[in-house]
C-alpha atoms as a PDB file:
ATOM      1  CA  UNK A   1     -40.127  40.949 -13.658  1.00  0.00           C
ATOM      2  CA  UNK A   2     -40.293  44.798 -13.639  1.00  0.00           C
ATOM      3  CA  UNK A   3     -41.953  44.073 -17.127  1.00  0.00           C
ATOM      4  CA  UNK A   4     -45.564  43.222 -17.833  1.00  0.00           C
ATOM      5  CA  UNK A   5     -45.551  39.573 -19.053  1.00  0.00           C
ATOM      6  CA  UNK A   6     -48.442  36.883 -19.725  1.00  0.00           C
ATOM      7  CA  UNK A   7     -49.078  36.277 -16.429  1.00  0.00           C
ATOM      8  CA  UNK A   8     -49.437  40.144 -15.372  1.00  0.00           C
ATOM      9  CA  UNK A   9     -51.516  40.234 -18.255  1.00  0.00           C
ATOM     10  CA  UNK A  10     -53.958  37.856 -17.384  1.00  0.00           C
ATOM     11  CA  UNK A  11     -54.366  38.434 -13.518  1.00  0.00           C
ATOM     12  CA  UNK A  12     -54.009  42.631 -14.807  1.00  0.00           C
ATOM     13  CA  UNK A  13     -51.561  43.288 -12.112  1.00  0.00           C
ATOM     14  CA  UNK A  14     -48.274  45.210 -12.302  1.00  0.00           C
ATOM     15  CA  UNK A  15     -45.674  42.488 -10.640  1.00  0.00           C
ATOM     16  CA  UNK A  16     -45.641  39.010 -11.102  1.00  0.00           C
ATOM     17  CA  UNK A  17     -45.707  38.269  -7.564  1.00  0.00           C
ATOM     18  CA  UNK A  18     -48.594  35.751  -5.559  1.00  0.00           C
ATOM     19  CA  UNK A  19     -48.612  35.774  -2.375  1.00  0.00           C
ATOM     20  CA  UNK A  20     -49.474  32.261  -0.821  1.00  0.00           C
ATOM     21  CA  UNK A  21     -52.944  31.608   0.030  1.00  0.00           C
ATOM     22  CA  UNK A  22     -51.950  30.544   3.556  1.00  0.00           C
ATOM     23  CA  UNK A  23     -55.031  29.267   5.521  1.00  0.00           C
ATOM     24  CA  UNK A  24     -56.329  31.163   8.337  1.00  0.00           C
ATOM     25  CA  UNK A  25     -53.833  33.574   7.966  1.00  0.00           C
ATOM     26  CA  UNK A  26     -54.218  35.314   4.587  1.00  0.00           C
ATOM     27  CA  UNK A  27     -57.304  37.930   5.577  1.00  0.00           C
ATOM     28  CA  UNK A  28     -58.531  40.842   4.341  1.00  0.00           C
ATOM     29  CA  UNK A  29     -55.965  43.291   5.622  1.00  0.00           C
ATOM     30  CA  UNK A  30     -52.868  41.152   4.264  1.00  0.00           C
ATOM     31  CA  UNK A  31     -54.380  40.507   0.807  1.00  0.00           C
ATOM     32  CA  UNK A  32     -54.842  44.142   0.264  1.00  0.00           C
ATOM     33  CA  UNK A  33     -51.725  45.016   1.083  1.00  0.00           C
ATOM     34  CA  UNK A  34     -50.433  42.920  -1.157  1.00  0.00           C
ATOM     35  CA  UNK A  35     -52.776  43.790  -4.193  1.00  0.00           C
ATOM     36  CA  UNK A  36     -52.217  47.306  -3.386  1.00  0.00           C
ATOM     37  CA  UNK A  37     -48.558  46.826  -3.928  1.00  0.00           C
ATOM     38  CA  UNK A  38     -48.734  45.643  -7.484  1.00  0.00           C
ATOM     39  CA  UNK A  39     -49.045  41.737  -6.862  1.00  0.00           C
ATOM     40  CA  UNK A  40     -51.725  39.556  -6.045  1.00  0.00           C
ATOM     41  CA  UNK A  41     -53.145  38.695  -2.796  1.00  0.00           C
ATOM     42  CA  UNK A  42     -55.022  35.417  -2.014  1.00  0.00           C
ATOM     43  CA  UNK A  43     -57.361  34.448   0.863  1.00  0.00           C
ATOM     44  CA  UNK A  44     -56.756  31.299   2.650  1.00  0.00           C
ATOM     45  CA  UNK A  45     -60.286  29.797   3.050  1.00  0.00           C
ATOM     46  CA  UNK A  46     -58.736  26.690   4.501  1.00  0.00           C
ATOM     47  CA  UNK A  47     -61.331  24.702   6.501  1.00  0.00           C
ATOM     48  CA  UNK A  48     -62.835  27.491   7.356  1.00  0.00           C
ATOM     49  CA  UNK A  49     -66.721  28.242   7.358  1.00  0.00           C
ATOM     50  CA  UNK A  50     -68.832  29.906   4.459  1.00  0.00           C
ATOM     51  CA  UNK A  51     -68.875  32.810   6.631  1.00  0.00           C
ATOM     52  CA  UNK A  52     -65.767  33.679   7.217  1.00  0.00           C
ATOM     53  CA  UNK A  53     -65.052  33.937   3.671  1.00  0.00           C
ATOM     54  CA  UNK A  54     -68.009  35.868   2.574  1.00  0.00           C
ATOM     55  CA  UNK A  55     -66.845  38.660   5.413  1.00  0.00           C
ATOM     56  CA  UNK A  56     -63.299  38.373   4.346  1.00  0.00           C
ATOM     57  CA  UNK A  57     -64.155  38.997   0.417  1.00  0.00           C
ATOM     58  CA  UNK A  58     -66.511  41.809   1.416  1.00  0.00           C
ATOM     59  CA  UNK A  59     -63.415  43.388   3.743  1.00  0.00           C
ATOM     60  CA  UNK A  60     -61.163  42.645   0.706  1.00  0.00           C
ATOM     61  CA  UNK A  61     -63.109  44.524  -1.581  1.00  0.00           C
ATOM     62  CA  UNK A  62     -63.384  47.839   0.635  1.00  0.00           C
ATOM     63  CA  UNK A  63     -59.338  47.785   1.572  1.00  0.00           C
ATOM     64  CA  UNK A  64     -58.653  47.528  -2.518  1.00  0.00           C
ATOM     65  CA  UNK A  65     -60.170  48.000  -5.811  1.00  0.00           C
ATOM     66  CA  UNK A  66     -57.027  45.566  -7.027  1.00  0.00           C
ATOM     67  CA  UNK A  67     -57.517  42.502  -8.659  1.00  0.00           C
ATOM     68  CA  UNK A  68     -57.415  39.610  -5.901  1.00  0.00           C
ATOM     69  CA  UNK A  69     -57.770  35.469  -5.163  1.00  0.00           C
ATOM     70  CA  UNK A  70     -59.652  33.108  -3.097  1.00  0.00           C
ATOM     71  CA  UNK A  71     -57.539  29.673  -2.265  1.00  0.00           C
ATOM     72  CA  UNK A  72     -59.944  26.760  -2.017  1.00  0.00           C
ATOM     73  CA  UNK A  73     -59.168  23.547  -0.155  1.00  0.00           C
ATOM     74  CA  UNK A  74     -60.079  20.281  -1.831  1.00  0.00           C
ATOM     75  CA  UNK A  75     -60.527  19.128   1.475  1.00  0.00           C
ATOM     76  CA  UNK A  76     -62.548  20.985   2.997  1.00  0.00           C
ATOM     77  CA  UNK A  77     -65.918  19.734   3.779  1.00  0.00           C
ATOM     78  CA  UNK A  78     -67.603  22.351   2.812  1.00  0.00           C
ATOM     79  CA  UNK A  79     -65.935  23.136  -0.209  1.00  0.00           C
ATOM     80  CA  UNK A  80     -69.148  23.064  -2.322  1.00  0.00           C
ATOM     81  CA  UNK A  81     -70.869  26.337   0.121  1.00  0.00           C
ATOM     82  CA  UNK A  82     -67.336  28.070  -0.452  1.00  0.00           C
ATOM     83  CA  UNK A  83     -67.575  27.663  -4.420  1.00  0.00           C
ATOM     84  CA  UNK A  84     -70.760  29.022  -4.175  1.00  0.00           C
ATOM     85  CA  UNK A  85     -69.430  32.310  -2.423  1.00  0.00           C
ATOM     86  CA  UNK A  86     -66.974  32.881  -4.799  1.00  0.00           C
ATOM     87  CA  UNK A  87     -69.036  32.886  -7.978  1.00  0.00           C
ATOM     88  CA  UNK A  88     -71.394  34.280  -6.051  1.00  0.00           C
ATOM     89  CA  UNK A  89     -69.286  37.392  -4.903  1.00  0.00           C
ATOM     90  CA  UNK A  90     -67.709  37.639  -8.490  1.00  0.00           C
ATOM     91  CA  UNK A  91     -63.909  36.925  -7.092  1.00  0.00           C
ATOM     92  CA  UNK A  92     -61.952  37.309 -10.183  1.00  0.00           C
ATOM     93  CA  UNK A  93     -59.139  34.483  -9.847  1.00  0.00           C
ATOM     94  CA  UNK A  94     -59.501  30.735  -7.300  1.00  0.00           C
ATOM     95  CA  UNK A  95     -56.923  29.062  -6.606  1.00  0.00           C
ATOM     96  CA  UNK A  96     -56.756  25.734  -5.194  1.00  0.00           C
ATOM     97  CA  UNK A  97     -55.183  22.756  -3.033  1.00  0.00           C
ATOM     98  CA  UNK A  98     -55.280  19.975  -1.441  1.00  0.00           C
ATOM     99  CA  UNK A  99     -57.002  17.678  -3.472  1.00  0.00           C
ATOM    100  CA  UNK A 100     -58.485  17.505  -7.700  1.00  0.00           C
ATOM    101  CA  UNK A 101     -59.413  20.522  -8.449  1.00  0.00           C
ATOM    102  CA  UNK A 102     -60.721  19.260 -12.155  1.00  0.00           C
ATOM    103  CA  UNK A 103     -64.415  18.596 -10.582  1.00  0.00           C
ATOM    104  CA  UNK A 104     -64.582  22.322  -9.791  1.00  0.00           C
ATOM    105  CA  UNK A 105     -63.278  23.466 -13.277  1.00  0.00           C
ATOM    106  CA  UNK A 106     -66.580  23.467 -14.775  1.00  0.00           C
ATOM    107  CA  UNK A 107     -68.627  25.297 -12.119  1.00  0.00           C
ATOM    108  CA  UNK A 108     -65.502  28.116 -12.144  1.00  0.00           C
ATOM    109  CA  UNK A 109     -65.440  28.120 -15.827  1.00  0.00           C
ATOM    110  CA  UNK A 110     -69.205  28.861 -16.243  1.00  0.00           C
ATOM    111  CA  UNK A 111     -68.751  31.592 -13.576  1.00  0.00           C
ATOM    112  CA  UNK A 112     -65.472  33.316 -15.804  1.00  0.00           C
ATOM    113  CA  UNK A 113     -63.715  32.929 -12.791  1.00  0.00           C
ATOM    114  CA  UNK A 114     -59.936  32.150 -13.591  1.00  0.00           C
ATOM    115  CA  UNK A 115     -58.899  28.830 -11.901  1.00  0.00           C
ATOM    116  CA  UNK A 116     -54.759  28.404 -10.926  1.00  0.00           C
ATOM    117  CA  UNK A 117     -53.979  25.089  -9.185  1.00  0.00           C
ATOM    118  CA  UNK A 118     -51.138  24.241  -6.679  1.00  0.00           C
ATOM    119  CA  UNK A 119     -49.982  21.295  -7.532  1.00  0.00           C
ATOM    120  CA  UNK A 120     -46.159  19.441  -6.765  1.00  0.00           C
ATOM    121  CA  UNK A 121     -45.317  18.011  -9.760  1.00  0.00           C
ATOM    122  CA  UNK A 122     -44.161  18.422 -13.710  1.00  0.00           C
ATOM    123  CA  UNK A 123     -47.299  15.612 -14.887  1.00  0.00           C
ATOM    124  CA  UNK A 124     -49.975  17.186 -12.772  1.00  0.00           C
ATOM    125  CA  UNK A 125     -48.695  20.776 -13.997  1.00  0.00           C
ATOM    126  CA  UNK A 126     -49.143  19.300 -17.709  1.00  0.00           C
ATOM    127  CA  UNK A 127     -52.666  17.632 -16.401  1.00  0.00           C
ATOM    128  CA  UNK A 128     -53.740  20.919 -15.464  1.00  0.00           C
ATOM    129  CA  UNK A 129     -53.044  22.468 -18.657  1.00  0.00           C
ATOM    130  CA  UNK A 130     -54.813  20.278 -20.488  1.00  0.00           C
ATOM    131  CA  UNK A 131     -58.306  20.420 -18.649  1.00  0.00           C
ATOM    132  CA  UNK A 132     -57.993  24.476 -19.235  1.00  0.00           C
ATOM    133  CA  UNK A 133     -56.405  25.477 -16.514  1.00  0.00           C
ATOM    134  CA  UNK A 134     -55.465  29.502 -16.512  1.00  0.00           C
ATOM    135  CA  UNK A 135     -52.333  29.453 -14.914  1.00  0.00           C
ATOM    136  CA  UNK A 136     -50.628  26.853 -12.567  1.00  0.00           C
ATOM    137  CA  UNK A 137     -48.306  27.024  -9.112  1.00  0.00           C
ATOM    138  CA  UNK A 138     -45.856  24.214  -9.117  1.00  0.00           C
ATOM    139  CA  UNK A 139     -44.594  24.271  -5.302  1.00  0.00           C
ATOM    140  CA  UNK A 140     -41.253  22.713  -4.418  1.00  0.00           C
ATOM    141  CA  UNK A 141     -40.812  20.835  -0.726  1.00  0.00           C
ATOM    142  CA  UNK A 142     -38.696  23.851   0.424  1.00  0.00           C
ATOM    143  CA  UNK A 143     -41.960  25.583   1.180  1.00  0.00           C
ATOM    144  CA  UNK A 144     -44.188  25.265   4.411  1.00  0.00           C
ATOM    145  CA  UNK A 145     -47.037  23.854   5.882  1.00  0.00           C
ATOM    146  CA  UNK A 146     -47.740  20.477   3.335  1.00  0.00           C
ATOM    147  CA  UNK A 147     -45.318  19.937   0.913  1.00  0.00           C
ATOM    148  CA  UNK A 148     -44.636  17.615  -1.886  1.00  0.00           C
ATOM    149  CA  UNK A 149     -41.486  15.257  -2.468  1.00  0.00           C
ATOM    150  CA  UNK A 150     -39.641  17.549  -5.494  1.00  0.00           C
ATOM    151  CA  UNK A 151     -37.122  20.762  -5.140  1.00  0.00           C
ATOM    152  CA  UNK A 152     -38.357  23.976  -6.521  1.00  0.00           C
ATOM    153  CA  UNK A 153     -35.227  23.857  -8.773  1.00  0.00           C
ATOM    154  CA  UNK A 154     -35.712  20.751 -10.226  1.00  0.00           C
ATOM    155  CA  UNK A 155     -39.513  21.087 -10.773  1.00  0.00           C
ATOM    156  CA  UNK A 156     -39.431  24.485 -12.112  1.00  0.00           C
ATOM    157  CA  UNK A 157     -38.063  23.431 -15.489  1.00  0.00           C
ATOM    158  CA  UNK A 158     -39.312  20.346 -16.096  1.00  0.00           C
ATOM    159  CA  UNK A 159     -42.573  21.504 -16.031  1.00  0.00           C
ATOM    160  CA  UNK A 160     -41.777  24.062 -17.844  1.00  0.00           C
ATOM    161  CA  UNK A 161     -40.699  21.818 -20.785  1.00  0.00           C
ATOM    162  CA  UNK A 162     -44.282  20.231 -20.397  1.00  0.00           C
ATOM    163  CA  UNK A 163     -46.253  23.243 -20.588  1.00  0.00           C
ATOM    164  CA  UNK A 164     -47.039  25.127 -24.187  1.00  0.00           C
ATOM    165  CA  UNK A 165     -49.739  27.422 -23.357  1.00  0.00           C
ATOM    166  CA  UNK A 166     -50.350  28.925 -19.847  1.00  0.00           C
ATOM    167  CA  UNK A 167     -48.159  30.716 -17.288  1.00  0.00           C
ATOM    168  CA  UNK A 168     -45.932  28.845 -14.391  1.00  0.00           C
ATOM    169  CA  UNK A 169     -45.500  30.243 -11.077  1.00  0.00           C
ATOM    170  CA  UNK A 170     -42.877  28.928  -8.960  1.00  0.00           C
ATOM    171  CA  UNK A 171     -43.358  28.202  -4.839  1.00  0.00           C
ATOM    172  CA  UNK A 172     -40.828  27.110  -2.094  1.00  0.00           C
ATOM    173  CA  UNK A 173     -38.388  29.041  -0.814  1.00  0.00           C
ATOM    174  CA  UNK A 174     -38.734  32.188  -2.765  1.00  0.00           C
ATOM    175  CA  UNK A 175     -38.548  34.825  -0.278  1.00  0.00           C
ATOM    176  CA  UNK A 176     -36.252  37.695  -2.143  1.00  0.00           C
ATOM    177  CA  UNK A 177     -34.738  39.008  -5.576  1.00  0.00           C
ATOM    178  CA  UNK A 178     -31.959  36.572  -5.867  1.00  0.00           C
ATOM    179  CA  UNK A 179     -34.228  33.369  -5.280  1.00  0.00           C
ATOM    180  CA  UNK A 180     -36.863  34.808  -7.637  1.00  0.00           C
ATOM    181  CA  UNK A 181     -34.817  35.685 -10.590  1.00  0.00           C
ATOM    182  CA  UNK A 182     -33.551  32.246 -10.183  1.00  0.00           C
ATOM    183  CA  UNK A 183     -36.749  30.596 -10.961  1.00  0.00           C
ATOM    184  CA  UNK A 184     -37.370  32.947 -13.441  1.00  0.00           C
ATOM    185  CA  UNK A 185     -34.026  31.834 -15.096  1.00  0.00           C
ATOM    186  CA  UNK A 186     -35.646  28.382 -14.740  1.00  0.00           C
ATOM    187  CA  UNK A 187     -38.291  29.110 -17.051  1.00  0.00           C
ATOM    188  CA  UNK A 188     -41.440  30.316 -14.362  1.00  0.00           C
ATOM    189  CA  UNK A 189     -43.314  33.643 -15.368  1.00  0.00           C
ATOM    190  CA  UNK A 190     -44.176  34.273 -11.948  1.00  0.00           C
ATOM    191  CA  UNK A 191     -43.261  33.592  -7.942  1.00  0.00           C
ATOM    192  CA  UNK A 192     -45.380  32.791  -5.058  1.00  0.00           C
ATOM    193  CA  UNK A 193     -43.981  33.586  -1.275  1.00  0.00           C
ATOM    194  CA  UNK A 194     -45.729  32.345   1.489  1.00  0.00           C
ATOM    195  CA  UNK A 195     -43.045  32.855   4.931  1.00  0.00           C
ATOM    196  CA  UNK A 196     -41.595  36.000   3.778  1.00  0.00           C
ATOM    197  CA  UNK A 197     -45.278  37.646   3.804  1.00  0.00           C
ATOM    198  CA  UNK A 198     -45.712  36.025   6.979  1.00  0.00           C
ATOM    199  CA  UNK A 199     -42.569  37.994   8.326  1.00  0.00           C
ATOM    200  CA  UNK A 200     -45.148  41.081   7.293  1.00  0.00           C
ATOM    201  CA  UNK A 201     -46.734  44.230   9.340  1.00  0.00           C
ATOM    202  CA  UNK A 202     -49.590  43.485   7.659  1.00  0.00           C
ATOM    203  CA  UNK A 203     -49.664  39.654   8.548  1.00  0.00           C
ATOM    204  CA  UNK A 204     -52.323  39.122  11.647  1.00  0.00           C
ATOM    205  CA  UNK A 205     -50.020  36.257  13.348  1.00  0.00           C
ATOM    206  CA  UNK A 206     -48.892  36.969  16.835  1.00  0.00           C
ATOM    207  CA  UNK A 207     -45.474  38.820  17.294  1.00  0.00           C
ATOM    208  CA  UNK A 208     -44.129  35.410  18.329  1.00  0.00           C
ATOM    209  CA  UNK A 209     -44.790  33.702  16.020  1.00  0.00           C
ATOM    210  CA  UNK A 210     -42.873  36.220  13.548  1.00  0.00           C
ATOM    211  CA  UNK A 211     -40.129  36.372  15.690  1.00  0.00           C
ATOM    212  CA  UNK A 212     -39.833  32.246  15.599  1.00  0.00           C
ATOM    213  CA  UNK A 213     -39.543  32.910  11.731  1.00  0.00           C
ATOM    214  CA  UNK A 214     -37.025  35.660  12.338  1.00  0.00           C
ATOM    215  CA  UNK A 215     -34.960  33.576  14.723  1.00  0.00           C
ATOM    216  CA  UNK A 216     -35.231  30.125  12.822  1.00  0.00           C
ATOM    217  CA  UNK A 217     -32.566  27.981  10.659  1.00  0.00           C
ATOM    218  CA  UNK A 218     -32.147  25.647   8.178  1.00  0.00           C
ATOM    219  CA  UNK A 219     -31.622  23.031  10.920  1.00  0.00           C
ATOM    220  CA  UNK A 220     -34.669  24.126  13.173  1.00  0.00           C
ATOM    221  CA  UNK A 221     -37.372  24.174  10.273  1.00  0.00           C
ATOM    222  CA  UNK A 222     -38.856  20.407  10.246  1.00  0.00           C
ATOM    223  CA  UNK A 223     -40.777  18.002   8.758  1.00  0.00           C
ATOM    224  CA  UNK A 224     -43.749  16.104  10.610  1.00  0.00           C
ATOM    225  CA  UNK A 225     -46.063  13.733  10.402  1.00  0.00           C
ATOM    226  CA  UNK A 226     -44.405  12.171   7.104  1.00  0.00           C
ATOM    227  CA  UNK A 227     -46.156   8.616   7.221  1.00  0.00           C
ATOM    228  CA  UNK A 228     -49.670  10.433   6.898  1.00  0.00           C
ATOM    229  CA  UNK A 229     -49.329  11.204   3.399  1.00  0.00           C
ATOM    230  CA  UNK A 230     -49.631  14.789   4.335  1.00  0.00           C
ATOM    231  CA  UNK A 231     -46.222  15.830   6.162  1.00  0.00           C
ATOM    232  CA  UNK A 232     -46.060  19.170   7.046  1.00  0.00           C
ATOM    233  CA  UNK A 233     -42.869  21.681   7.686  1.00  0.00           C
ATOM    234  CA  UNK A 234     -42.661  23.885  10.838  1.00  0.00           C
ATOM    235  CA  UNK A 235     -40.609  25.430  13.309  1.00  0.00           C
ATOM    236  CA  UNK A 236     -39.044  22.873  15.809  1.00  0.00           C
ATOM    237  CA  UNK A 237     -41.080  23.528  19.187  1.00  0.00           C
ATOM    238  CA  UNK A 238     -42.883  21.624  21.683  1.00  0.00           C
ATOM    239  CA  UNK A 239     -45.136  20.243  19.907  1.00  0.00           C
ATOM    240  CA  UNK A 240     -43.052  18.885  16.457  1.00  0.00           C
ATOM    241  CA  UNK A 241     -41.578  16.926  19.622  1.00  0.00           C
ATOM    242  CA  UNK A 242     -44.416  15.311  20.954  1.00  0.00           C
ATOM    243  CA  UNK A 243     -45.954  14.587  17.310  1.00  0.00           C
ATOM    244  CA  UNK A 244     -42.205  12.645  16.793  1.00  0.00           C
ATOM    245  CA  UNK A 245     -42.882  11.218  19.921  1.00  0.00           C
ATOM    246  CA  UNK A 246     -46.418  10.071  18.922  1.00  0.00           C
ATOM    247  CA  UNK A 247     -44.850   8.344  15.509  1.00  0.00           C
ATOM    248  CA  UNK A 248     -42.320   5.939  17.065  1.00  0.00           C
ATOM    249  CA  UNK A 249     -45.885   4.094  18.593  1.00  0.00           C
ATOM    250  CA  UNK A 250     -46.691   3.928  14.984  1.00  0.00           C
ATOM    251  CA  UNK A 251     -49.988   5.808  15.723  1.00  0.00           C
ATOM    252  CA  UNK A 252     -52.812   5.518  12.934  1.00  0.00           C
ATOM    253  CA  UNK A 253     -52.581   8.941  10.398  1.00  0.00           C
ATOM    254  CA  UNK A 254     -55.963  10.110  12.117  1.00  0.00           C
ATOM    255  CA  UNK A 255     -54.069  10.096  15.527  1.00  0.00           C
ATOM    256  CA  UNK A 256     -51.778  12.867  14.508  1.00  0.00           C
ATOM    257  CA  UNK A 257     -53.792  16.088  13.950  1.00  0.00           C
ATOM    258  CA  UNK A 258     -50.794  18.824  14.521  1.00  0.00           C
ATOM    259  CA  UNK A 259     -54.063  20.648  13.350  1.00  0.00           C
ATOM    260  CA  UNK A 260     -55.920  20.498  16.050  1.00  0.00           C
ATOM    261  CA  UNK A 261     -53.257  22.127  18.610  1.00  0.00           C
ATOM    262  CA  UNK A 262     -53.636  25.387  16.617  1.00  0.00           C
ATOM    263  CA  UNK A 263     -55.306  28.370  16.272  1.00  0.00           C
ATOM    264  CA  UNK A 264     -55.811  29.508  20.042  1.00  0.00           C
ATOM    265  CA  UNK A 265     -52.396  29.171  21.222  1.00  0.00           C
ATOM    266  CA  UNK A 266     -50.942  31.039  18.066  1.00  0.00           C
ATOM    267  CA  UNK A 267     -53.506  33.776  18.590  1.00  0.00           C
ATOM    268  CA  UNK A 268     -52.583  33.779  22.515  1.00  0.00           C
ATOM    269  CA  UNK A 269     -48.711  33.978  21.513  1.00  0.00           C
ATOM    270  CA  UNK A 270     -48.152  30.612  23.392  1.00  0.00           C
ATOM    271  CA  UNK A 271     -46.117  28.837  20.063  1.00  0.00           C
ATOM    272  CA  UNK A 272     -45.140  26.054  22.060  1.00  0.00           C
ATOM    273  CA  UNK A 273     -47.646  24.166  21.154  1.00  0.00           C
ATOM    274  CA  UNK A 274     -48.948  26.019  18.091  1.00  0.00           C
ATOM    275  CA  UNK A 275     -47.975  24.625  14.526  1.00  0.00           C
ATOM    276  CA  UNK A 276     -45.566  27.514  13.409  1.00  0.00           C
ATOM    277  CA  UNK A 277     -45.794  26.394   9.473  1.00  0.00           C
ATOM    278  CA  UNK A 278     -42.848  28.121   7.695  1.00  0.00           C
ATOM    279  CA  UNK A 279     -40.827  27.538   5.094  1.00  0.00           C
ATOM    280  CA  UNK A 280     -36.811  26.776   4.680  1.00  0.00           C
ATOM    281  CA  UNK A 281     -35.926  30.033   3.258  1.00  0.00           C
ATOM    282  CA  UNK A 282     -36.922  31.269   7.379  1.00  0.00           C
ATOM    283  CA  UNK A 283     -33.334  31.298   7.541  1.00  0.00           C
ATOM    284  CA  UNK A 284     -32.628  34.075   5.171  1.00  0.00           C
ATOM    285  CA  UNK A 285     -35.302  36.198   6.778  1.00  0.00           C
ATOM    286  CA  UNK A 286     -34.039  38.477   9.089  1.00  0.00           C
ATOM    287  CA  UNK A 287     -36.362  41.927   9.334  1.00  0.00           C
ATOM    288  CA  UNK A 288     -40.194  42.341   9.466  1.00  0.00           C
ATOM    289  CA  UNK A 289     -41.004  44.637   6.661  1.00  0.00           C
ATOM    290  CA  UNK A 290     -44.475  45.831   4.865  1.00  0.00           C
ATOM    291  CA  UNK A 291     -45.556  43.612   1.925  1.00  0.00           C
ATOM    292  CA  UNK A 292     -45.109  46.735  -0.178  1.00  0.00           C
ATOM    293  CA  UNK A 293     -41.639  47.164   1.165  1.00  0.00           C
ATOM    294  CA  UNK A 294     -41.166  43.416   0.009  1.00  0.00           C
ATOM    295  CA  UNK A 295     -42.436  43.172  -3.282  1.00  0.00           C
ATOM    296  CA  UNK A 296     -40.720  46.947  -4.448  1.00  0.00           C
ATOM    297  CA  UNK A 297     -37.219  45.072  -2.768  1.00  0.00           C
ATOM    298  CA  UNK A 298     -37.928  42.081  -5.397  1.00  0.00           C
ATOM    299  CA  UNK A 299     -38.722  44.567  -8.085  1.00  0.00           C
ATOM    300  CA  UNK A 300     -35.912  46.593  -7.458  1.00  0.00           C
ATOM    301  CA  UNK A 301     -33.634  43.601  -6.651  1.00  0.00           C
ATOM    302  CA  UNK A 302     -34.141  42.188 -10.059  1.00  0.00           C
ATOM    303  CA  UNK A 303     -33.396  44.875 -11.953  1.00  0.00           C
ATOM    304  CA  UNK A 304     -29.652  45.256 -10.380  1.00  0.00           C
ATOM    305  CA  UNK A 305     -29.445  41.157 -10.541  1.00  0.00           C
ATOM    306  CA  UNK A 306     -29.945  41.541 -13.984  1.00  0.00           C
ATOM    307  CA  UNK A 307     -28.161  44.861 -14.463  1.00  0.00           C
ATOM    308  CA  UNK A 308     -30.953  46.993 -15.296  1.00  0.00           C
ATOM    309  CA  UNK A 309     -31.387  50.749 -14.131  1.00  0.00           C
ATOM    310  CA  UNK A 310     -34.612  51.865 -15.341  1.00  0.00           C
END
């Protein structure tokens, strides 16, 4: 990891570490930090506006001189004014979710920006691939927010044996040395954490929501919302209970939006209600460090994991 490999060559930065574009909560100030560390930080445009982003890349750019990412959201309605920031802004790498990303490929290509999808499965990995994708995430259901129906372990090296040509990154429940030189073992160039950059100084979520992330278990990290299609993992609170509550009236998908309940009350530090998205490894989390204080701990992890000193 310590070594440059073809994914450090082709984003030109020193680790192979990503940190997860998480929406609404990857800014300016936490995507430098990262970059400035020696991996890769990515905004979370999410559902939010054209103008948020165009302030966020702007911030980006004055916090770093560090290569950096945009995460795009299929679904976002305005997905076609956010494409048009980032080629308009010159953002070097887009990564995206949420949705097919292959109706984008062409406007990215044009633009030289380099496109890395998120997607939850070996075929769609291979898919990828062939339309020209630069790189590709493959994220297990151990991670947070929406997740897919296959382990990190188990999808890490299949689609591996799919994939001749470009880079795999592994996501879910990376969050240290031990759990990334794992997937490495599995066959992935590179590692994207989400919840342990949460657990950051850097991150701009309230204290209390890092110290639910501190204080939360393998048995108190949940899954909502499953009959949706888009079931999302969180920390147990108030309102995981009343969206379980909602599904035994077998509600249409449309009337559970654990959405909708969020960004004021997380901002506020009132988490009862707030969706805390985080992923299983929570448990293993224990301390609020910097991100550059995380990724040298990787680094430096690996090397004694795999019995290196230099």
């Amino acid at each position: 990891m310590y070594k440059q490999n073809k994914l450090t060559n082709l984003l030109e930065i020193d680790y192979p570490i990503i940190q997860g574009g998480m929406a609404g909560v990857s800014d300016a100030e936490l995507v430098s930090a990262v970059s400035n560390a020696g991996g890769l930080g990515i905004l979370g445009s999410g559902f939010l506006p054209r103008s948020w982003l165009e302030k966020e890349i702007e911030k980006t750019r004055k916090l770093t001189n560090k290569p950096f990412g945009v995460n795009l959201l299929i679904r976002n309605p305005n997905i076609t004014e956010l494409i048009k920031v980032v080629i308009e802004k010159k953002v070097p790498i887009v990564f995206t979710g949420g949705g097919n990303p292959l109706p984008l490929f062409p406007h990215l290509k044009k633009a030289g920006i380099k496109i890395i999808p998120v997607v939850g499965s070996a075929r769609l990995a291979k898919k990828m691939e062939e339309n020209e994708a630069d790189a590709v995430v493959v994220e297990g259901l151990e991670s947070g927010g929406h997740i897919g129906k296959i382990t990190t372990m188990v999808l890490v090296p299949q689609a591996k044996q799919l994939l001749n040509k470009i880079p795999l990154i592994a996501a879910g429940g990376i969050h240290d040395a031990k759990t990334a030189v794992a997937t490495f073992i599995l066959g992935a160039d590179g590692v994207q954490l989400g919840t342990r950059f949460l657990a950051s100084k850097e991150c701009p979520i309230h204290e209390n929501y890092k110290k639910a992330i501190l204080d939360a278990t393998d048995e108190n990290v949940v899954v909502v919302a499953r009959f949706t299609g888009h079931p999302m993992r969180m920390i147990e609170n108030e309102l995981t209970k009343k969206v379980r509550k909602l599904e035994e009236k077998n509600p249409f998908p449309e009337e559970v939006q654990t959405g909708k309940y969020s960004s004021s009350k997380i901002e506020s530090g009132n988490i009862k209600f707030a969706p805390l998205l985080c992923g299983l490894c929570a448990g293993e989390i224990s301390e609020i460090k910097s991100c550059k204080e995380i990724i040298e701990g990787i680094v430096e992890g690996h090397k004694k994991i795999m019995g290196r000193n230099e």
